[in-house]
Protein backbone atom coordinates (compact mmCIF):
# COMPACT_ATOMS: atom_id res chain seq x y z
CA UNK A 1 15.39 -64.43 -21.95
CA UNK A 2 14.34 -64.18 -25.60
CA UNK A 3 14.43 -60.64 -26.90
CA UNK A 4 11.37 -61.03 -29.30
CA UNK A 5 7.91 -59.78 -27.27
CA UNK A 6 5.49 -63.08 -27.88
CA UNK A 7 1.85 -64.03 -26.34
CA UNK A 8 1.66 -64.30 -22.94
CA UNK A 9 5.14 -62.08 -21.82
CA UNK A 10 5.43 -59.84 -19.32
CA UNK A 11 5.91 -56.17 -20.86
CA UNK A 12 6.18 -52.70 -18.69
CA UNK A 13 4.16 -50.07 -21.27
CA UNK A 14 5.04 -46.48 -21.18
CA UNK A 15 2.95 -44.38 -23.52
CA UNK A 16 4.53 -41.26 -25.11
CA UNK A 17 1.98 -38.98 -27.05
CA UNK A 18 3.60 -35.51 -27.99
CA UNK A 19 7.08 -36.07 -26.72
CA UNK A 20 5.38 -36.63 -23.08
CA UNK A 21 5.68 -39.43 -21.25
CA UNK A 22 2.53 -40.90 -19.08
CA UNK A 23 1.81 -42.99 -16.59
CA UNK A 24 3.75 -46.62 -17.29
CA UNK A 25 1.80 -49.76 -16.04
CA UNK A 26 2.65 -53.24 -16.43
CA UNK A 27 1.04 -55.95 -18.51
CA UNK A 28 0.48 -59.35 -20.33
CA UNK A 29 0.88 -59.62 -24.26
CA UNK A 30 -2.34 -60.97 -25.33
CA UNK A 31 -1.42 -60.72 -29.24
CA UNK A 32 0.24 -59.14 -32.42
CA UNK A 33 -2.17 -57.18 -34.54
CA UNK A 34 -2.15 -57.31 -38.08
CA UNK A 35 -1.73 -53.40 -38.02
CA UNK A 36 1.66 -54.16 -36.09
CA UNK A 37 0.67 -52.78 -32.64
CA UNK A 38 0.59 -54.99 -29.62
CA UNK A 39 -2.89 -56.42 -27.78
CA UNK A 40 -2.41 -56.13 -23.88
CA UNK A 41 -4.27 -56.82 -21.21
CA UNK A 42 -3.15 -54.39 -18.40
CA UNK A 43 -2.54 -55.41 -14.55
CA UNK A 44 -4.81 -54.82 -11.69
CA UNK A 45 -8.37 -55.11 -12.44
CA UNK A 46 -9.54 -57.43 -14.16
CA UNK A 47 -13.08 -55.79 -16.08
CA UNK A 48 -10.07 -53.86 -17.39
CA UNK A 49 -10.19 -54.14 -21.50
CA UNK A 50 -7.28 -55.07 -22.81
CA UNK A 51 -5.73 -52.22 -25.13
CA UNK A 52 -3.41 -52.05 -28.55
CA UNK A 53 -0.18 -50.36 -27.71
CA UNK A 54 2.98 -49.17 -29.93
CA UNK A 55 5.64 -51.60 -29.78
CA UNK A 56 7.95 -49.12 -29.42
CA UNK A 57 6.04 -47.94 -26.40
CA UNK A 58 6.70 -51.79 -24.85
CA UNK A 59 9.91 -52.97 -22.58
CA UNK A 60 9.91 -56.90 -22.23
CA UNK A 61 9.63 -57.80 -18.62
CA UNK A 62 9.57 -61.56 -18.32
CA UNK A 63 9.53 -64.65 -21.24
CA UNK A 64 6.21 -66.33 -20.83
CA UNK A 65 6.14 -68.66 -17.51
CA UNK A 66 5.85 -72.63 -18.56
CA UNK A 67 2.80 -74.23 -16.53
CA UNK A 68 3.28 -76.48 -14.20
């Protein structure tokens, strides 16, 4: 598995504001801002906007899976 987080990996997001941890979800990388925070689209529902994230918020899951 390559270690660099790229469009379309599998990331586990845990946000930490004021030293205290909430709720951790999983997601898709969508993109790299220009700002250097990651675009993510989060699991479950789908009407769910996607959301910019700290990268150092972001544990890579899973390389982007090859279609068929």
């Amino acid at each position: 598995m390559n270690r660099v987080i790229a469009p379309g990996d599998r990331v586990m997001v845990t946000p930490i504001k004021n030293d205290i941890t909430r709720k951790s979800y999983k997601a898709t990388v969508i993109a790299w801002m220009s700002s250097g925070k990651l675009k993510v689209q989060p699991d479950g529902n789908k009407h769910q906007k996607s959301k910019l994230v700290n990268p150092d918020d972001v544990k890579k899951l899973a390389d982007k899976q090859p279609l068929p």
